[in-house]
C-alpha atoms as a PDB file:
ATOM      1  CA  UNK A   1     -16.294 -30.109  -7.352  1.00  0.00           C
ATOM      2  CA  UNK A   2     -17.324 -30.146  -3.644  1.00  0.00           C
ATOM      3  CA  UNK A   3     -14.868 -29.394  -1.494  1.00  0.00           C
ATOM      4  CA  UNK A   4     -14.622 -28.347   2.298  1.00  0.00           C
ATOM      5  CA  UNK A   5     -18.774 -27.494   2.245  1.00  0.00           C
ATOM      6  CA  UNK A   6     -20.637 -27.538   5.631  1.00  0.00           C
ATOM      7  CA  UNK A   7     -24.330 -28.454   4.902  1.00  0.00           C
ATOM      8  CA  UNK A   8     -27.423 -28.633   7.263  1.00  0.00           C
ATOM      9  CA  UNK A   9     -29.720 -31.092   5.910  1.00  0.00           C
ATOM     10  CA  UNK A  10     -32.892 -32.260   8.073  1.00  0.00           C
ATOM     11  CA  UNK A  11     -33.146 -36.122   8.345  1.00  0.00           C
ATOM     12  CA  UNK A  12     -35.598 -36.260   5.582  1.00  0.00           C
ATOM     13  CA  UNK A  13     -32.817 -35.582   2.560  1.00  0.00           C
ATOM     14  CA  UNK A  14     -30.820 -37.791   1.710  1.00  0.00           C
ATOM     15  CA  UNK A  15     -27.207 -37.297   1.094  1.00  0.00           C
ATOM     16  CA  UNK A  16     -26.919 -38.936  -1.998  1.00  0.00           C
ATOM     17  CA  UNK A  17     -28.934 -36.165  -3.007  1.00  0.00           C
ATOM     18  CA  UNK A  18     -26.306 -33.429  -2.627  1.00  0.00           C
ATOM     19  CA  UNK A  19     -24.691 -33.857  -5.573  1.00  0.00           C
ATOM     20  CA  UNK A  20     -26.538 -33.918  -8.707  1.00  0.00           C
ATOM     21  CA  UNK A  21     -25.031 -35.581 -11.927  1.00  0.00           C
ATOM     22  CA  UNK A  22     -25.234 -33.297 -14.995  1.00  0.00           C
ATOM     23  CA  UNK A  23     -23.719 -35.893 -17.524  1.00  0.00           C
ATOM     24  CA  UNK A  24     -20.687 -35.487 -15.781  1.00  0.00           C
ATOM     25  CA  UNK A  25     -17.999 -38.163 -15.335  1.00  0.00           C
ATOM     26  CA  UNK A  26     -15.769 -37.469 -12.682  1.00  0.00           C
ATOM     27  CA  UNK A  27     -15.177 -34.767 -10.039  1.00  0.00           C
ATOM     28  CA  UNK A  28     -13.508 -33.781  -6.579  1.00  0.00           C
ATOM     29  CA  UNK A  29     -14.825 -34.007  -3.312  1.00  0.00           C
ATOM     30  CA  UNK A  30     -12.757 -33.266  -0.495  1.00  0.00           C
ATOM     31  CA  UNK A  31     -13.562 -32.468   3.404  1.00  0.00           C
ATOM     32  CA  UNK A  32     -17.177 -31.987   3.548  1.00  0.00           C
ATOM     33  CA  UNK A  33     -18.936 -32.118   6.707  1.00  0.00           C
ATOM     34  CA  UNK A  34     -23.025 -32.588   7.094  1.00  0.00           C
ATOM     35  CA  UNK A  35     -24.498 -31.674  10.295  1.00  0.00           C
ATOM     36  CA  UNK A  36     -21.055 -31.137  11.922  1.00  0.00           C
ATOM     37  CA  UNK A  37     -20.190 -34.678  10.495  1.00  0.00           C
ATOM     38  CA  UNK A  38     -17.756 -35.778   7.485  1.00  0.00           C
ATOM     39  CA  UNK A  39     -19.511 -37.066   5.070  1.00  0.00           C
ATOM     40  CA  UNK A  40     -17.988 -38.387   1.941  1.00  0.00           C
ATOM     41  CA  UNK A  41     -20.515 -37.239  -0.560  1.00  0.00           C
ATOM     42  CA  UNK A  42     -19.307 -38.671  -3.893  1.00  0.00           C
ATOM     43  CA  UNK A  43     -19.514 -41.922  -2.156  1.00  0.00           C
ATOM     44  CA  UNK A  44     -23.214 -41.279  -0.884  1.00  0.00           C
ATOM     45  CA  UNK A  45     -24.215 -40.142  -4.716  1.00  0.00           C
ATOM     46  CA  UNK A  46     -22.398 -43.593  -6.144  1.00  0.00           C
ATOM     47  CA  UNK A  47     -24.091 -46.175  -3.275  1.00  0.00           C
ATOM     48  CA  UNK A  48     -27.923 -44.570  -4.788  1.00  0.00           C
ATOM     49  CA  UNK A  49     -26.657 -43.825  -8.480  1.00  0.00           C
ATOM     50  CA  UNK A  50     -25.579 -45.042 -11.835  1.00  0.00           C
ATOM     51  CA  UNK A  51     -23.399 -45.001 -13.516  1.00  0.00           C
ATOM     52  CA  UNK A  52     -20.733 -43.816 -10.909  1.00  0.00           C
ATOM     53  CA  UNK A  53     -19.146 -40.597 -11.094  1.00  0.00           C
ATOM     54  CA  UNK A  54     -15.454 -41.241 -10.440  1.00  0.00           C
ATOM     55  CA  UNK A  55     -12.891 -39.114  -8.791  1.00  0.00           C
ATOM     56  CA  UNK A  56     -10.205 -36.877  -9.424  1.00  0.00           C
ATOM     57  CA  UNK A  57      -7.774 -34.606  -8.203  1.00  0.00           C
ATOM     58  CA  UNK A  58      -8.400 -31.511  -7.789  1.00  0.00           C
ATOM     59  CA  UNK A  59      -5.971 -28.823  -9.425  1.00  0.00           C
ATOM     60  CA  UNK A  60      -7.314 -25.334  -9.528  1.00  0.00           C
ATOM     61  CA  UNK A  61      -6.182 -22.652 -12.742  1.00  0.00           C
ATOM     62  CA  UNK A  62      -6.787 -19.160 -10.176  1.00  0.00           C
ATOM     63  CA  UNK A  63      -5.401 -18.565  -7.142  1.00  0.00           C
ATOM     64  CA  UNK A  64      -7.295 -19.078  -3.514  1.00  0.00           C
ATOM     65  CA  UNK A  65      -7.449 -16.377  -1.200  1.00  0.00           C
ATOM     66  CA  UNK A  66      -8.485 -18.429   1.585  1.00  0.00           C
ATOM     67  CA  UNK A  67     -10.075 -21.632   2.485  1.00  0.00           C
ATOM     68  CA  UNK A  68     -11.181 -22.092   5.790  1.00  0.00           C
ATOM     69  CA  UNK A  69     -11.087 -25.417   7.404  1.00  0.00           C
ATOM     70  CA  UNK A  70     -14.563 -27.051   7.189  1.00  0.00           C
ATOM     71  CA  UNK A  71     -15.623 -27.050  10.684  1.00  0.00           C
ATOM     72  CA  UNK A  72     -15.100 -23.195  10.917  1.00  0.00           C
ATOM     73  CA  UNK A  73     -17.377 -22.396   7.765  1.00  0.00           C
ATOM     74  CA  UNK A  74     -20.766 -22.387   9.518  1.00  0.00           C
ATOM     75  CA  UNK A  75     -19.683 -19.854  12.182  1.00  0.00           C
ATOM     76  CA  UNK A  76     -17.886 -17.732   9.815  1.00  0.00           C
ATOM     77  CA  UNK A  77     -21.134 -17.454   7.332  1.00  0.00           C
ATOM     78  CA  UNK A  78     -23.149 -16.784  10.456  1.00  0.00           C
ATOM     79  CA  UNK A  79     -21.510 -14.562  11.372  1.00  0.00           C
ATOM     80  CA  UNK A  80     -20.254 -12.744   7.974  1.00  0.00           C
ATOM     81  CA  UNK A  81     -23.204 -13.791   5.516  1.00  0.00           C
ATOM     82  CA  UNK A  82     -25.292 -10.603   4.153  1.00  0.00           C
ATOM     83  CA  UNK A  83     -25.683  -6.993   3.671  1.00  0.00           C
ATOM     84  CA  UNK A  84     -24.456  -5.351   6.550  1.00  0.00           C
ATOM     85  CA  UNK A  85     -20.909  -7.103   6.636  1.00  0.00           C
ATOM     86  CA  UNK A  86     -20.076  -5.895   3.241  1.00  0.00           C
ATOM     87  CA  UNK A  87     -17.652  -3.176   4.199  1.00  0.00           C
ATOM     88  CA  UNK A  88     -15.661  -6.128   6.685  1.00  0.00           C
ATOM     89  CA  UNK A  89     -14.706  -8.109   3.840  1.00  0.00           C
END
């Protein structure tokens, strides 16, 4: 599964390379952004892969607390990642 991820990746790494294939067959990807830009990441492992790893819905068995929207997850691990912010959360 890779879902609502915000990567930095330097030039140099491809983003095929983000997801690695462990003899799996299918999985979800949903709202990932790399280097502030949406990036369909499944898509970029298929076009340099095979076979193909297909997609699926995601469905999730536990509950969420919360998902933050994609765009706000590199601020809010800034800011939040770490030691000294564990009595915030």
């Amino acid at each position: 599964m890779a879902e609502h991820n915000a990567l930095t990746l330097s030039r140099t790494i491809p983003r095929s390379s983000v997801i690695g294939n462990y003899k799996g067959t299918a999985m979800t990807e949903n709202d990932n952004l790399v280097n502030g830009r949406r990036v369909d990441l499944l898509a970029a492992h298929n076009a340099a892969n095979d076979p193909d790893i297909a997609e699926v819905t995601a469905f999730s068995l536990l509950p969420r607390r919360t998902v933050h929207p994609t765009w706000a997850v590199p601020g809010i691990v800034a800011a939040f990642a770490g030691p000294r912010h564990l009595s915030e959360r």
